[in-house]
N, C-alpha and C. Protein backbone atom coordinates (compact mmCIF):
# COMPACT_ATOMS: atom_id res chain seq x y z
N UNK A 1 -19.37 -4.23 -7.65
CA UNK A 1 -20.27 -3.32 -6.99
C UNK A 1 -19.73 -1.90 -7.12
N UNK A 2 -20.61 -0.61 -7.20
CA UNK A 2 -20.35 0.74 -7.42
C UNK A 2 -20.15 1.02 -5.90
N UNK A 3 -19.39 1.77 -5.90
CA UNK A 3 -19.11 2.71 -4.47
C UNK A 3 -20.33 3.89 -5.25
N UNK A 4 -21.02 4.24 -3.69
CA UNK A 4 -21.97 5.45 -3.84
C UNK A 4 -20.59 6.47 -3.78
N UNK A 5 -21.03 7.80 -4.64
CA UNK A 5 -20.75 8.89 -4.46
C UNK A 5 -19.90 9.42 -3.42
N UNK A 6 -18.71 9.90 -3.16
CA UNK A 6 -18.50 10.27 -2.27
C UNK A 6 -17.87 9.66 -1.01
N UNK A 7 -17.96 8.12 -1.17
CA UNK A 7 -17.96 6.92 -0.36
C UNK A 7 -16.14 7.01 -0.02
N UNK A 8 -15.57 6.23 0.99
CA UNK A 8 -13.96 6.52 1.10
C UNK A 8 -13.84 5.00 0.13
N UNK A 9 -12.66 5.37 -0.54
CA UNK A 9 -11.25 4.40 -0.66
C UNK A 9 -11.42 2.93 0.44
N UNK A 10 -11.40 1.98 -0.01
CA UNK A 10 -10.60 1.23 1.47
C UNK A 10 -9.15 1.38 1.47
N UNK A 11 -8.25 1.59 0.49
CA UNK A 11 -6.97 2.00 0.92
C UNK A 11 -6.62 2.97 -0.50
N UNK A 12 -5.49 3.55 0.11
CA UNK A 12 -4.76 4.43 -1.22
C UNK A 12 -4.07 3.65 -2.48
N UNK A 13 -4.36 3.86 -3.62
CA UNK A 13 -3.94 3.28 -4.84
C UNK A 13 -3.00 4.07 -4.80
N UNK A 14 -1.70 3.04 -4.53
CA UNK A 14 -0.30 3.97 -4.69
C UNK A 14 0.46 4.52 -5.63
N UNK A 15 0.23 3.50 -6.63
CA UNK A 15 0.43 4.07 -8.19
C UNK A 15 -0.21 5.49 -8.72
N UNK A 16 -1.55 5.56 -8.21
CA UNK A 16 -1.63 6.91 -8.64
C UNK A 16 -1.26 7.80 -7.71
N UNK A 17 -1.20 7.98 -6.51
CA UNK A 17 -0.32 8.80 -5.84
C UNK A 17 0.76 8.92 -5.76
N UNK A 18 1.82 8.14 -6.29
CA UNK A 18 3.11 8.32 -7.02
C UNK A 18 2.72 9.21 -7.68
N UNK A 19 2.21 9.04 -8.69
CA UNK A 19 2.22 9.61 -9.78
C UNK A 19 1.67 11.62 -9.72
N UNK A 20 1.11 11.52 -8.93
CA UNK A 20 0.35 12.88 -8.44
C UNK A 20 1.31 13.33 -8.13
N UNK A 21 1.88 12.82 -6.45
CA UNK A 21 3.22 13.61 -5.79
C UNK A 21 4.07 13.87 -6.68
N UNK A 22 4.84 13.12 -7.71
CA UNK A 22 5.80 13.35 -8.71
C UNK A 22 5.32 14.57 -9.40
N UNK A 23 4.47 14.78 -9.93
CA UNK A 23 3.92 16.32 -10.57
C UNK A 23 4.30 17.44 -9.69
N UNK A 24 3.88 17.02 -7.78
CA UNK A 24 4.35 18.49 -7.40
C UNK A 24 5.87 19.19 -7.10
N UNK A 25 5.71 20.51 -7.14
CA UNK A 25 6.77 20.97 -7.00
C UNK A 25 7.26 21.45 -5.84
N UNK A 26 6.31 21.44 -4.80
CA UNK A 26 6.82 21.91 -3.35
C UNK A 26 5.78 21.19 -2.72
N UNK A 27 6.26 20.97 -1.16
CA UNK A 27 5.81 20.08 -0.03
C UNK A 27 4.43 20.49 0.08
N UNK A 28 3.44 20.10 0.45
CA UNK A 28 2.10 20.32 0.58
C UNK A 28 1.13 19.26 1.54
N UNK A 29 0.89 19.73 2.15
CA UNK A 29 -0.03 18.94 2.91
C UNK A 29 -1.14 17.96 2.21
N UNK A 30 -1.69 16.51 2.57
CA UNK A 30 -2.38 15.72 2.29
C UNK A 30 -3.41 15.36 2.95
N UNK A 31 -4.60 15.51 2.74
CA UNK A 31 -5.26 14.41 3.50
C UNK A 31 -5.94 13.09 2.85
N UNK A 32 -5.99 12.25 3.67
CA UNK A 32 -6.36 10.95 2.83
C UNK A 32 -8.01 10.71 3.18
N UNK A 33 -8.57 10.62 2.99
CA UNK A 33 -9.86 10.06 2.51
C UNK A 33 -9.98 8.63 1.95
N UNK A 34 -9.40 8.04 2.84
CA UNK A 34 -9.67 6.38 2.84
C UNK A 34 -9.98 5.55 4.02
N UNK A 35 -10.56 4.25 4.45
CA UNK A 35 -11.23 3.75 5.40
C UNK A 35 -9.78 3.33 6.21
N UNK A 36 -8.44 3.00 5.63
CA UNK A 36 -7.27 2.85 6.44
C UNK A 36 -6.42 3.43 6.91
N UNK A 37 -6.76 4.72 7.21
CA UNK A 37 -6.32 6.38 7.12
C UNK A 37 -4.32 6.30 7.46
N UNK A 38 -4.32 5.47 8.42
CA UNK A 38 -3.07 5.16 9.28
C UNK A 38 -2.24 4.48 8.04
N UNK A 39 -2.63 3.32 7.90
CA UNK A 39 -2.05 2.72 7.00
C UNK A 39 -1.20 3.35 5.59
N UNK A 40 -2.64 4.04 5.25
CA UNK A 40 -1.85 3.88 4.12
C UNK A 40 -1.01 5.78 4.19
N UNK A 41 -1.01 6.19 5.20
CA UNK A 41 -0.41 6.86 5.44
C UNK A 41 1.35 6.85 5.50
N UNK A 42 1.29 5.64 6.02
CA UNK A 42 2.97 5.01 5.76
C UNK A 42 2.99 4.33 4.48
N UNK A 43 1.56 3.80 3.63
CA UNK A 43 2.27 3.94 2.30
C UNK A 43 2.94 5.02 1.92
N UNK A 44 2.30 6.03 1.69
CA UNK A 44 2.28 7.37 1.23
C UNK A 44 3.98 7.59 1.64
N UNK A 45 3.78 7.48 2.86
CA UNK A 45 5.40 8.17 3.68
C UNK A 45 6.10 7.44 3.21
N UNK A 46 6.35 6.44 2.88
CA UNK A 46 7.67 5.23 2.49
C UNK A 46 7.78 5.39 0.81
N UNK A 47 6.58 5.89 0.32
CA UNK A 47 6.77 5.66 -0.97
C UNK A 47 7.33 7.41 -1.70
N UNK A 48 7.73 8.28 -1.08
CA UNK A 48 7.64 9.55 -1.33
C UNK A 48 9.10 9.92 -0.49
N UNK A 49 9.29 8.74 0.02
CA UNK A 49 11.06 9.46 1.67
C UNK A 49 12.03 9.68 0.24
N UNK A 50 12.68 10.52 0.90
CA UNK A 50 13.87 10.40 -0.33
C UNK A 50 15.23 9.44 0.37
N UNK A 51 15.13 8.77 1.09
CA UNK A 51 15.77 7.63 1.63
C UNK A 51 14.72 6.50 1.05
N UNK A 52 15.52 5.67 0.44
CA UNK A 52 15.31 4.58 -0.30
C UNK A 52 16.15 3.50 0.10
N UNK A 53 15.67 2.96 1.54
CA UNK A 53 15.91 1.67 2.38
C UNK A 53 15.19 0.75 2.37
N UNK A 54 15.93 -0.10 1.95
CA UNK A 54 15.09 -1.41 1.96
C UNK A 54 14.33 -1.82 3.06
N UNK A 55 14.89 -1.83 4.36
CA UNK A 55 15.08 -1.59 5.37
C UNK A 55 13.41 -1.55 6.12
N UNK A 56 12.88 -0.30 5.54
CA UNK A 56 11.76 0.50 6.12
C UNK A 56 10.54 -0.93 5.17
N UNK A 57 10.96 -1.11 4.31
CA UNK A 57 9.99 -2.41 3.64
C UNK A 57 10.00 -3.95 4.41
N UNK A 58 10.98 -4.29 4.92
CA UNK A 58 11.50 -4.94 5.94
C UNK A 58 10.75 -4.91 6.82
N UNK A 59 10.27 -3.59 7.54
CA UNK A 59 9.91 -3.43 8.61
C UNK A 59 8.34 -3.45 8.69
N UNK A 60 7.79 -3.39 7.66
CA UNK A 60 6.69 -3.46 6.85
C UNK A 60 5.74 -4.96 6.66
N UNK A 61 6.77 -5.79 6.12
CA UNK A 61 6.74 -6.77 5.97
C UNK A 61 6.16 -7.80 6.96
N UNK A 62 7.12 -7.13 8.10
CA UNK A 62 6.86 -7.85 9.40
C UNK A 62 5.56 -8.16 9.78
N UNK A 63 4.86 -7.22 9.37
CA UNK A 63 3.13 -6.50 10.09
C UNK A 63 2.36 -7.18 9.19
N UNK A 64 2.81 -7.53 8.03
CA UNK A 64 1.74 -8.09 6.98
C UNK A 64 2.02 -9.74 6.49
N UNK A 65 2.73 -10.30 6.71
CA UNK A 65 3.24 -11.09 6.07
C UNK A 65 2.31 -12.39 6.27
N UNK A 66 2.13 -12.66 7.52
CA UNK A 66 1.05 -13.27 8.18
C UNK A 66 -0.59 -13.44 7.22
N UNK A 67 -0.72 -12.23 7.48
CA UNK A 67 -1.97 -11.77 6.64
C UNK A 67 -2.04 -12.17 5.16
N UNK A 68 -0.86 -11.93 4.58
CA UNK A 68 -0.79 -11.92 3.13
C UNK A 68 -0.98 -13.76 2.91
N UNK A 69 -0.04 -14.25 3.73
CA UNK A 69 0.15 -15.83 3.39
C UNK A 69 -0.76 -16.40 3.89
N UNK A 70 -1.78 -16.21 4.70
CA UNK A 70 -3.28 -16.59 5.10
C UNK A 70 -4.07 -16.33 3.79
N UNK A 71 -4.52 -15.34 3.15
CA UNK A 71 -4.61 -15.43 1.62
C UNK A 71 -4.51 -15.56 0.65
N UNK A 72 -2.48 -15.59 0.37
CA UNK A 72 -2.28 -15.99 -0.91
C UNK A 72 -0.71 -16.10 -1.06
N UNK A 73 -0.30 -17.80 -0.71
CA UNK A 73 0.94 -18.31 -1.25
C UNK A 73 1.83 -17.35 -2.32
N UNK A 74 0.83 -17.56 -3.09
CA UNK A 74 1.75 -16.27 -4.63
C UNK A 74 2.07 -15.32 -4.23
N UNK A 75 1.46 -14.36 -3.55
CA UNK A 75 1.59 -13.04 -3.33
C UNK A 75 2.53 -12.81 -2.05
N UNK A 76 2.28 -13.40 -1.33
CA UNK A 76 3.60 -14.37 -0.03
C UNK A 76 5.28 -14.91 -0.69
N UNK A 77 4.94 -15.34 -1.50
CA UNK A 77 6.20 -15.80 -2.10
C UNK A 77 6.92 -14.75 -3.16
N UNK A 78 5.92 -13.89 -4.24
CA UNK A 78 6.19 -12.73 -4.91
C UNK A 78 7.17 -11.75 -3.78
N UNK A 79 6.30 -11.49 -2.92
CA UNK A 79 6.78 -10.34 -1.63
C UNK A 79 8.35 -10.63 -1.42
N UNK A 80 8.62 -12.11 -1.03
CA UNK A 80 9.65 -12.26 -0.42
C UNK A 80 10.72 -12.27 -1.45
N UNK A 81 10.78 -12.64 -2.56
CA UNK A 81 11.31 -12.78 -3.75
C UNK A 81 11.54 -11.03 -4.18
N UNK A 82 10.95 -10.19 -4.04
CA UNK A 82 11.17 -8.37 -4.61
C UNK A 82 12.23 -7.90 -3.13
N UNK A 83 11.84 -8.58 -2.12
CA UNK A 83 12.78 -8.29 -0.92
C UNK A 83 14.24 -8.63 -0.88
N UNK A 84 14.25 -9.51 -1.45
CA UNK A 84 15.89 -10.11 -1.61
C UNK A 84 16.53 -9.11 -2.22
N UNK A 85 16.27 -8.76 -3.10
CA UNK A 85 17.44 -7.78 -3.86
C UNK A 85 17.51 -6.46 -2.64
N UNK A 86 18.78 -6.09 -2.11
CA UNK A 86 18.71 -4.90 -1.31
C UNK A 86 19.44 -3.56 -1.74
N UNK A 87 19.68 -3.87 -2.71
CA UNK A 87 19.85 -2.41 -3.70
C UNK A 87 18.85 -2.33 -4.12
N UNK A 88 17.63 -2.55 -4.13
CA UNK A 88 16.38 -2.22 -4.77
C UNK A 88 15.83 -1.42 -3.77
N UNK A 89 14.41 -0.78 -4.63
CA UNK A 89 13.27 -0.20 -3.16
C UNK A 89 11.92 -0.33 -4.02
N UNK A 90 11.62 -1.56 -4.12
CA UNK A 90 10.31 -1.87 -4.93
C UNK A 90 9.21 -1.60 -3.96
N UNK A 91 8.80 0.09 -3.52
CA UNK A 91 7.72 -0.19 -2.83
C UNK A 91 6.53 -0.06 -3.32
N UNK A 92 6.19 0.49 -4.61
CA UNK A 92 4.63 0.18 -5.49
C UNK A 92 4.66 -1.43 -5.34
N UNK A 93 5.58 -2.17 -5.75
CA UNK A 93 5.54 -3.30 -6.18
C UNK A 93 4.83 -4.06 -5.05
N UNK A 94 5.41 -3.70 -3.78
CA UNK A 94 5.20 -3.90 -2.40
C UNK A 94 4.00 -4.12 -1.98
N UNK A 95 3.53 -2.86 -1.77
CA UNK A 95 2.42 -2.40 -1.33
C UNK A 95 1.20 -2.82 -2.55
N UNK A 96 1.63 -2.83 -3.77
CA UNK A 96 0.30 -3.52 -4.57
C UNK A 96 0.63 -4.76 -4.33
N UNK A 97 1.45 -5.90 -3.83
CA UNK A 97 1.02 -7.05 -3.96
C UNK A 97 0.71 -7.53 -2.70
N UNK A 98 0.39 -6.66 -1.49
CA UNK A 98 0.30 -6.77 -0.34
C UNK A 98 -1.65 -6.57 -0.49
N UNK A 99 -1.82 -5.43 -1.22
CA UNK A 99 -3.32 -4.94 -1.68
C UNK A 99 -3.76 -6.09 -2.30
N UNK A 100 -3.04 -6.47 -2.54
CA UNK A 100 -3.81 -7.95 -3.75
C UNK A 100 -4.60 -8.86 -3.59
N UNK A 101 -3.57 -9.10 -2.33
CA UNK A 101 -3.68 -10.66 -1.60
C UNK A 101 -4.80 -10.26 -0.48
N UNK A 102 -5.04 -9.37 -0.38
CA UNK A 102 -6.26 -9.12 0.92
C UNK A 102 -7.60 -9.28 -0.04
N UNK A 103 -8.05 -9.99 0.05
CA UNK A 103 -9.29 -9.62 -0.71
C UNK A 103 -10.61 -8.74 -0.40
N UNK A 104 -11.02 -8.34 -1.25
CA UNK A 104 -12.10 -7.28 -0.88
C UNK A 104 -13.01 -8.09 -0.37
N UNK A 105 -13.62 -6.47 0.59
CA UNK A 105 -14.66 -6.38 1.75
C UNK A 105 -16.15 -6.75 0.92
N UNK A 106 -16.75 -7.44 1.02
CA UNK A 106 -18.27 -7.78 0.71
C UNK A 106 -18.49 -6.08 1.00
N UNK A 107 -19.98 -6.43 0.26
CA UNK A 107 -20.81 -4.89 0.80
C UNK A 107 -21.37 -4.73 2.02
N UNK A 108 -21.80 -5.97 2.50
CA UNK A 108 -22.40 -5.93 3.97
C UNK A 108 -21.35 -5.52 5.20
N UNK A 109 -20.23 -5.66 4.56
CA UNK A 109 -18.80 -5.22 5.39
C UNK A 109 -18.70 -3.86 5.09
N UNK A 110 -18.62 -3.26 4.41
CA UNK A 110 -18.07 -1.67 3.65
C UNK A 110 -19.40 -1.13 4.38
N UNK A 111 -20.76 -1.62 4.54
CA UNK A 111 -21.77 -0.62 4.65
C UNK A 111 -21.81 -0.40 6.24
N UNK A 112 -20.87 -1.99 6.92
CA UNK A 112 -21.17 -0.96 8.66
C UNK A 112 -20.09 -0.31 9.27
């Protein structure tokens, strides 16, 4: 289905906002224009800290994990498996396989 014109995001595609923020060169204010405004606001913030704690994904985890494994074993088991390593900070990896496993909103959902 097409999103009309103009319509919000249901959440921020973090990959391309990596990719945006990395282009700039000084701090700048954001606003998000998506239906999870909060949310993915701490994408945004976790994926941009220049502290790279596992830690803060951890804490993350907590809030979704439930959710994710109500939809999808794989993406439940992927999650926990990128978490183990704690010299890492896989949070695209994170946060897209957290996006994954939720499945999209019907239209009769998005339109009320």
């Amino acid at each position: 289905m097409e999103k009309r014109p103009g319509s919000h995001s249901r959440t921020i595609d973090l990959t391309e906002f990596t990719s945006f923020s990395n282009k700039l060169d000084d701090e700048i204010d954001i606003m998000l224009e998506v239906k999870d405004k909060n949310l993915s606001a701490i994408k945004c913030i976790n994926s941009i800290s220049s502290i790279k704690d596992i830690r803060k994904l951890e804490i993350e985890w907590s809030k979704y994990k439930y959710r994710v494994l109500e939809h999808s074993n794989y993406h439940y088991n992927k999650i926990r498996e990128i978490l183990k390593d704690k010299n890492n900070y896989p949070v695209i990896d994170f946060y897209n396989l957290i996006d994954e496993a939720e499945p999209s909103k019907t239209s009769d959902e998005t339109m009320s």
